[in-house]
Protein backbone atom coordinates (compact mmCIF):
# COMPACT_ATOMS: atom_id res chain seq x y z
CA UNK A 1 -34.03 -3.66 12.53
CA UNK A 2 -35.06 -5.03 9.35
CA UNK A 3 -32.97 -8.17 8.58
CA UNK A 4 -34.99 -9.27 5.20
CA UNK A 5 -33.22 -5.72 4.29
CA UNK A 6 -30.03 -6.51 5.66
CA UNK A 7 -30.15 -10.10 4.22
CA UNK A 8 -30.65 -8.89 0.78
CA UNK A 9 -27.89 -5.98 0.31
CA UNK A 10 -24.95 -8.15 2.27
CA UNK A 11 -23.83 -9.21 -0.98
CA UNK A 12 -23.25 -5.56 -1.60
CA UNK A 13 -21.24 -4.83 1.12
CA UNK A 14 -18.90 -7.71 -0.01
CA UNK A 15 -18.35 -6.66 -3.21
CA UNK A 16 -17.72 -3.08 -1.93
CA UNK A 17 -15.13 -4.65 1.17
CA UNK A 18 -13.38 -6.38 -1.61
CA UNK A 19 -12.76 -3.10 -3.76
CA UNK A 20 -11.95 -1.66 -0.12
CA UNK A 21 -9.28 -4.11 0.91
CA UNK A 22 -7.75 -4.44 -2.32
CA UNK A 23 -6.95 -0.82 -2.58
CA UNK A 24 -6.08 -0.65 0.85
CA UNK A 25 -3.70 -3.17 0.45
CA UNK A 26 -2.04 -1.89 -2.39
CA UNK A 27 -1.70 1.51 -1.08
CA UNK A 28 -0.08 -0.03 2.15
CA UNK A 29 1.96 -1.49 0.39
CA UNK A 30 3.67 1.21 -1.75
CA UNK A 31 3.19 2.66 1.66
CA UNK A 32 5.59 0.66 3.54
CA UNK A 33 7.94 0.62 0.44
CA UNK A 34 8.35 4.66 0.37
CA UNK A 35 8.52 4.71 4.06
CA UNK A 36 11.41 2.02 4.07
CA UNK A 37 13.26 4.09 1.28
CA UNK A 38 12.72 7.56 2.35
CA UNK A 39 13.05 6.61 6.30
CA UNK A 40 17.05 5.06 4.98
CA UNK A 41 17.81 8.26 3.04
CA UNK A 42 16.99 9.91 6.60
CA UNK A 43 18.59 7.64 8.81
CA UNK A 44 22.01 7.62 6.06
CA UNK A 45 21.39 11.63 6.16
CA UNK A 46 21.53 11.39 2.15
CA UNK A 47 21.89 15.24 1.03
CA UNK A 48 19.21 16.70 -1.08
CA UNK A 49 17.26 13.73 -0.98
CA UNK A 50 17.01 14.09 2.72
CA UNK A 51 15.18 17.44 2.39
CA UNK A 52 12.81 16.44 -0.03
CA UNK A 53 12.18 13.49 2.12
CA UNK A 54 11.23 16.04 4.71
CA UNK A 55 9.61 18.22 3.06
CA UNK A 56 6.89 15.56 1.72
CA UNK A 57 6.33 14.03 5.46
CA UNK A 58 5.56 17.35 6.08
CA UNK A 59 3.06 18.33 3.49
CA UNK A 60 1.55 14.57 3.36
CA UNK A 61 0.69 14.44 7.16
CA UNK A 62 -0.82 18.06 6.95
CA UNK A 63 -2.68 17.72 4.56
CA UNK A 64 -6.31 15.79 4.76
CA UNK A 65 -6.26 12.78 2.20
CA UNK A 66 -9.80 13.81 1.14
CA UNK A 67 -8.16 16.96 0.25
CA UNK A 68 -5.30 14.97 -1.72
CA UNK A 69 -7.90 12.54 -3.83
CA UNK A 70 -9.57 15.69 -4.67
CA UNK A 71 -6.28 17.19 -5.96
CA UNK A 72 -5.45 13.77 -8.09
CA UNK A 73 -9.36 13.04 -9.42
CA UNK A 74 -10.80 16.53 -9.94
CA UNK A 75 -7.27 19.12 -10.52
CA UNK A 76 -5.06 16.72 -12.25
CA UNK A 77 -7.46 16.05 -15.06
CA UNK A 78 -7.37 20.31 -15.91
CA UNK A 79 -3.70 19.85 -17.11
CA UNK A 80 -4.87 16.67 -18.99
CA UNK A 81 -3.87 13.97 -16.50
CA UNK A 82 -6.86 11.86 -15.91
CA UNK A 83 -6.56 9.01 -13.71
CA UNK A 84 -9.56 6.43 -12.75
CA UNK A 85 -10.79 6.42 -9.01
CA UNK A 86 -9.59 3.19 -8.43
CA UNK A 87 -5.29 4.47 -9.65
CA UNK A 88 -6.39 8.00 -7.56
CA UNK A 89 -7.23 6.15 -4.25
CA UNK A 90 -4.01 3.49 -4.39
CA UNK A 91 -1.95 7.00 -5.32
CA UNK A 92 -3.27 9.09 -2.48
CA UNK A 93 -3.12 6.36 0.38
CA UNK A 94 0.40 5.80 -0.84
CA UNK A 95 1.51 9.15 -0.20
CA UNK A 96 -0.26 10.12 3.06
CA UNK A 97 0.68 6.53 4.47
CA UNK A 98 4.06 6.79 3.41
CA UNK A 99 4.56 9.59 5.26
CA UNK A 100 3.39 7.65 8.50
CA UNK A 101 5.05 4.39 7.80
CA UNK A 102 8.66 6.77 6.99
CA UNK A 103 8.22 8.17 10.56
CA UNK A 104 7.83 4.88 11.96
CA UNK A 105 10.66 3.29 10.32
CA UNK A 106 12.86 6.21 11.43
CA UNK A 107 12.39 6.00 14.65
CA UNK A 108 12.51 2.16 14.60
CA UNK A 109 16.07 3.24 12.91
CA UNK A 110 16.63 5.44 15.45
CA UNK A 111 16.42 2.74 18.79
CA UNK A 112 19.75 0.67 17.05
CA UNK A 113 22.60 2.12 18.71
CA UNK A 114 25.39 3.00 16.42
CA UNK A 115 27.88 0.38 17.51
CA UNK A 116 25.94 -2.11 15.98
CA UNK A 117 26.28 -1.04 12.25
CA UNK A 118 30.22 0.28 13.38
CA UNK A 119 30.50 -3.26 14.26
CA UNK A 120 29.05 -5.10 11.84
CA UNK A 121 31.11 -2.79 9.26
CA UNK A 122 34.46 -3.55 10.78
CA UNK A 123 33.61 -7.53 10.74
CA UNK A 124 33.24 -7.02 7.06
CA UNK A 125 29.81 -6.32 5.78
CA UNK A 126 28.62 -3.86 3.20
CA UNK A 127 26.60 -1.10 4.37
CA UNK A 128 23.58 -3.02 2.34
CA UNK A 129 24.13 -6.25 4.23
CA UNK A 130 24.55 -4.18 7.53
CA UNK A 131 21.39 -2.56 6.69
CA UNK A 132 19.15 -6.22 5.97
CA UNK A 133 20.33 -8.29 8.67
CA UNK A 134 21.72 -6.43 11.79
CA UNK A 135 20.07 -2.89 11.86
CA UNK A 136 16.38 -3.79 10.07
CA UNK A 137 15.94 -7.21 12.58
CA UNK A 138 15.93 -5.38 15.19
CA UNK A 139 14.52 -1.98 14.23
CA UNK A 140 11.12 -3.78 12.84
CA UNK A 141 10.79 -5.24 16.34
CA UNK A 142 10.12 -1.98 17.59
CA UNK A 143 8.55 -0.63 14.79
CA UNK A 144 5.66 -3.61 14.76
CA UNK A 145 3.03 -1.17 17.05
CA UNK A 146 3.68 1.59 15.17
CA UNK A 147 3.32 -0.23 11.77
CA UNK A 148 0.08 -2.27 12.67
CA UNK A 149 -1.32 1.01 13.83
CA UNK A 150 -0.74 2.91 10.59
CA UNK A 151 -2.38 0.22 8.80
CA UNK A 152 -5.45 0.39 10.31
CA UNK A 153 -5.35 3.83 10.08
CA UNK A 154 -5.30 3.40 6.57
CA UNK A 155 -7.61 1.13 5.84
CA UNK A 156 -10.07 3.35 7.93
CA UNK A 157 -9.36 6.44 5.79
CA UNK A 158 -10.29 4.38 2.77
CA UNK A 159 -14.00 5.82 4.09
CA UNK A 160 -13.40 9.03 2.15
CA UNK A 161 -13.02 7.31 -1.10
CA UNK A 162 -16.65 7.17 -1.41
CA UNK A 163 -15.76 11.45 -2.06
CA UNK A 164 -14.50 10.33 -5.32
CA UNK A 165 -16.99 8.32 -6.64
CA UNK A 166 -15.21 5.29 -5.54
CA UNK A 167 -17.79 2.42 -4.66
CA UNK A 168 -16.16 1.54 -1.85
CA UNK A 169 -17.80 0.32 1.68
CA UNK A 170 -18.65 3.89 2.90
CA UNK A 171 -19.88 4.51 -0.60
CA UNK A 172 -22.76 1.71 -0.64
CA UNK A 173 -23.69 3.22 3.13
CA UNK A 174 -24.58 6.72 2.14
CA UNK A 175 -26.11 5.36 -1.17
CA UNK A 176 -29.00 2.75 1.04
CA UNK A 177 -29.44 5.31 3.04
CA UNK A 178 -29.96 7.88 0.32
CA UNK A 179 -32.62 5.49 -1.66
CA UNK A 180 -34.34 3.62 1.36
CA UNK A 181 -33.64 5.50 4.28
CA UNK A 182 -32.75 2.09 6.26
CA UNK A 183 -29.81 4.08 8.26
CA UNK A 184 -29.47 1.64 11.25
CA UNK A 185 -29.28 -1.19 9.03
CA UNK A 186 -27.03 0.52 6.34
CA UNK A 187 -24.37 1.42 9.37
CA UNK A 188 -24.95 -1.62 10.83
CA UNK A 189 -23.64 -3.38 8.22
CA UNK A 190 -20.74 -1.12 7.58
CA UNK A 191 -19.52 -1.37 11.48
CA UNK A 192 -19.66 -4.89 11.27
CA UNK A 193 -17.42 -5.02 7.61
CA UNK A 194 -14.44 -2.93 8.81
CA UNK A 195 -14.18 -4.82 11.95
CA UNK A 196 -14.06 -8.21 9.96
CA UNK A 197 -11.17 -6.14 7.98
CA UNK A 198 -9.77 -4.79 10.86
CA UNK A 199 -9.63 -7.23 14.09
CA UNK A 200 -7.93 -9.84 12.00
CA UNK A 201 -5.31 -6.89 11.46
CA UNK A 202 -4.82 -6.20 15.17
CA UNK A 203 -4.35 -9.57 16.03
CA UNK A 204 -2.28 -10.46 13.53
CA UNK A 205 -0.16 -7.71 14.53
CA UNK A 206 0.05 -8.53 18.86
CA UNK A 207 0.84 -12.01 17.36
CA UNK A 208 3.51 -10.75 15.04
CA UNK A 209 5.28 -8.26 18.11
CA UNK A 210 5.19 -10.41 20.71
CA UNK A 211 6.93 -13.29 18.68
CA UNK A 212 9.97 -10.69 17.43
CA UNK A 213 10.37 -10.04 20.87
CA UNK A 214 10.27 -13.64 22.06
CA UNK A 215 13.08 -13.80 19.37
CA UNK A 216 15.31 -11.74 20.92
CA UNK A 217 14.89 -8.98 19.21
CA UNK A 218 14.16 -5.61 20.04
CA UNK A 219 15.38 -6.15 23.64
């Protein structure tokens, strides 16, 4: 292992898990917004909307997402859309993870019996307030595992971005290896920067569940 090597490209690595997590972090964000919208047009069986809903959970979790930033950076730009890598990788983690994160918050939905938002109707609430503070407290309980595991899911699919020129963590890997053939080094160093990004993600999340459910909720 050579650790002058190592030593001098860390700063690399950095810069590349800061492009990494920022667009991750967008992207599960938008991620966790569609999924909240398009999981309440399922669970308030909207029509119209509900199909379309269904129809893109279907084609975003069977499709690859290397496949989808392929579609946005390379087929948009022959009908004269032309977006940069960075906009193309926020986009297409959006839309596979809202897929996922819609799923979860369905079936987080889905564990609230109905008497709850009957009741909470019939004391006087609007479907709105019924919506924020009976039905979501105690659906996110539930949905915590599946959430925390969709965003680590995420962030690890940001390694494909690298297929779109994007000089992202896995990008910087391929490219020391490429110029100084240093592979156990280069992977090495990559191992070790998405578990910095991701342990402090699982944690956070065990932390986060078992408090909701110390709370009460989800019970």
């Amino acid at each position: 292992m050579d650790w002058t090597f190592i030593q001098e490209y860390i700063p690399m690595y950095v810069e590349a898990g800061e492009l990494t997590l920022t667009i991750g972090i967008l992207g599960i964000i938008l991620s966790i917004l569609i999924g909240m919208i398009a999981s309440a047009i399922e669970y308030y069986k909207i029509p119209v909307l509900r199909q379309i809903v269904s129809i893109y959970v279907e084609l975003s979790r069977n499709t690859p997402l290397l496949v989808q930033l392929f579609f946005l950076y390379f087929g948009l730009p022959k009908i004269g859309i032309r977006w940069s890598s960075e906009l193309c990788g926020i986009v297409g983690l959006s839309f596979l993870g809202g897929s996922y994160m819609t799923e979860a918050f369905r079936s987080g939905l889905e564990t609230v019996e109905p008497i709850q938002k009957e009741s909470a109707l019939s004391l006087g609430f609007t479907p709105l307030e019924t919506m924020i503070d009976v039905i979501l407290p105690q659906a996110l309980a539930v949905t915590v595992p599946s959430l925390v595991a969709n965003v680590i899911f995420l962030i690890k699919e940001t390694s494909v971005f690298s297929g779109i020129a994007l000089a992202d963590l896995m990008y910087v890997a391929k490219d020391l290896i490429g110029l100084y053939y240093k592979t156990p080094e280069a992977l090495s160093m990559l191992v070790l920067a998405y578990l910095i990004i991701l342990l402090p993600v699982s944690i956070i999340g065990t932390l986060l569940e078992r408090r909701l459910r110390y709370a009460g909720f989800g019970n």
